[in-house]
N, C-alpha and C. Protein backbone atom coordinates (compact mmCIF):
# COMPACT_ATOMS: atom_id res chain seq x y z
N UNK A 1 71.81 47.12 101.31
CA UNK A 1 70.52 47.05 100.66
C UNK A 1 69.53 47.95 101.36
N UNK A 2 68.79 48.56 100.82
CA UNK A 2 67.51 48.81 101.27
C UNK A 2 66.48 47.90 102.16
N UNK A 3 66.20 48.79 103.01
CA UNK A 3 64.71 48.25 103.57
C UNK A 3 63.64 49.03 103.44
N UNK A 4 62.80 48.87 102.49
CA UNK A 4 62.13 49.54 101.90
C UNK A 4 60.64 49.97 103.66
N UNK A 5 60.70 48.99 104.12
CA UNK A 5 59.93 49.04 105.44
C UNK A 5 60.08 50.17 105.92
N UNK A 6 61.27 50.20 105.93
CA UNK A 6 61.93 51.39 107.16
C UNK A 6 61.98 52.98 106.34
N UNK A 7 62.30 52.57 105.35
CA UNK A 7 62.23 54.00 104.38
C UNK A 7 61.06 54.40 103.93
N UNK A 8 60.01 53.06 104.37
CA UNK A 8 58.24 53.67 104.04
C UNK A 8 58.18 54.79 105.30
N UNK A 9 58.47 53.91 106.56
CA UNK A 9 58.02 54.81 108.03
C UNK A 9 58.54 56.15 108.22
N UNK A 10 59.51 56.14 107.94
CA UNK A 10 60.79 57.31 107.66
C UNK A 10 60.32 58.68 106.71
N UNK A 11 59.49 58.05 105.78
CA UNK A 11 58.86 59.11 104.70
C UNK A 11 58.11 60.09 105.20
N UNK A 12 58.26 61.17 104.70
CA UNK A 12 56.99 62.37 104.66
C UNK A 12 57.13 62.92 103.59
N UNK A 13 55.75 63.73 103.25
CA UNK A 13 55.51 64.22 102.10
C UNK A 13 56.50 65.43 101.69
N UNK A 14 56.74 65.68 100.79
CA UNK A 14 57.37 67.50 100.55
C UNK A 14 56.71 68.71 100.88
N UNK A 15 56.79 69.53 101.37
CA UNK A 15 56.31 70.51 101.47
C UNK A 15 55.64 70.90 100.42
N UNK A 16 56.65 71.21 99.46
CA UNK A 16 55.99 71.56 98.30
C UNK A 16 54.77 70.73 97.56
N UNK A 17 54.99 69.47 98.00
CA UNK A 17 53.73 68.66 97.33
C UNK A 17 52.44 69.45 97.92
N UNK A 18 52.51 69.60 99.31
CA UNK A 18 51.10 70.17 100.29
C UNK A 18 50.74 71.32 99.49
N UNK A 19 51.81 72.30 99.20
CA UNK A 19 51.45 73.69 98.91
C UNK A 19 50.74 73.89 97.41
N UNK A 20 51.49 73.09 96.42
CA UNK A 20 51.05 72.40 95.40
C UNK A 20 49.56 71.88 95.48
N UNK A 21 49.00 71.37 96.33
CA UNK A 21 48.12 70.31 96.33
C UNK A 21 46.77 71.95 96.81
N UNK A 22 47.25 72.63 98.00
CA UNK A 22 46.59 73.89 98.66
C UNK A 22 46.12 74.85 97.55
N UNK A 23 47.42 74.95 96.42
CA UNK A 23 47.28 75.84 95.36
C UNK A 23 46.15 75.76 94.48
N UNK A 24 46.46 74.76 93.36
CA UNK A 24 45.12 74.02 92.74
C UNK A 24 44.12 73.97 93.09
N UNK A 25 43.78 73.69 94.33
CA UNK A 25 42.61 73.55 95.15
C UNK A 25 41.79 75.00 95.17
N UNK A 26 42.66 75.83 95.70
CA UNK A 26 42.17 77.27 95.83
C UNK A 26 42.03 78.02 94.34
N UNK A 27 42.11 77.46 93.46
CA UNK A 27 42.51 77.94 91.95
C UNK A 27 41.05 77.05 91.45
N UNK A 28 40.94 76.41 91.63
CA UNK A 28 39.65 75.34 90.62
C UNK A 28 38.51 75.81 91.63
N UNK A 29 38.65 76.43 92.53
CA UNK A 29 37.41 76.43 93.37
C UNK A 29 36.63 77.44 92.94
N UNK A 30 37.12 78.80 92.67
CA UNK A 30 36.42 80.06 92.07
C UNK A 30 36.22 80.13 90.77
N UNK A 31 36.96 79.17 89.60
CA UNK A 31 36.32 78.54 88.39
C UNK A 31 35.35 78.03 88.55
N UNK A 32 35.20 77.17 89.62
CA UNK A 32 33.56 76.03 89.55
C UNK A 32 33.26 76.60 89.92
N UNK A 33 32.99 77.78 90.67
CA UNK A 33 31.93 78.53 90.80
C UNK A 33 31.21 79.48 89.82
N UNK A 34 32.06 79.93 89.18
CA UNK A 34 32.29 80.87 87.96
C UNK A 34 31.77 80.16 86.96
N UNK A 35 31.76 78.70 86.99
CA UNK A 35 30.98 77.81 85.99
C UNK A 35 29.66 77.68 86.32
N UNK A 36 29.68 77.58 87.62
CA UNK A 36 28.25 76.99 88.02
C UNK A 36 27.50 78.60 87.57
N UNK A 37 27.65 79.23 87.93
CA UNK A 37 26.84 80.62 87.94
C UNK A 37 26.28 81.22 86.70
N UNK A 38 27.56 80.71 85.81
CA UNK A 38 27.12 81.28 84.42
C UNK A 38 26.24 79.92 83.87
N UNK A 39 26.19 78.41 84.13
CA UNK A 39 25.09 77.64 84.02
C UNK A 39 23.86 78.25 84.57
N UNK A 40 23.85 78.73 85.69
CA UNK A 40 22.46 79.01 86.23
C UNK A 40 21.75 79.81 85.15
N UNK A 41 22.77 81.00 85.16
CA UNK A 41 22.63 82.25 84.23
C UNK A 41 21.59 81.81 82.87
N UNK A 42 22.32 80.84 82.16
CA UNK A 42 22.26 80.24 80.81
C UNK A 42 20.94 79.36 80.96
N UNK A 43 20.17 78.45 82.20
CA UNK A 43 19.01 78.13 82.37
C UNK A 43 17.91 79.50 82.63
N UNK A 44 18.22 80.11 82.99
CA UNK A 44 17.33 81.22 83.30
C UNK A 44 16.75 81.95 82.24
N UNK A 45 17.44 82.33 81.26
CA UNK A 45 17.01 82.45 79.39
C UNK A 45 16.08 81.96 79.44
């Protein structure tokens, strides 16, 4: 049987989850900016 205890402590994440997680991050960041700017833009009219 499993011991789910021991296979919690035992765990680490995937690599790929981190790089995944790094990616997105660096990808949505220069959109929201790119959003925010053209809002400013669009109040300034």
């Amino acid at each position: 049987m499993l011991n789910y205890e021991e296979e919690l402590r035992k765990f680490t994440p995937s690599l790929e989850v981190e790089g995944i997680e790094e990616a997105v991050y660096q990808e949505e960041l220069p959109e929201q900016r790119q959003e925010g700017r053209k809002q400013a833009a669009d109040r300034k009219k």
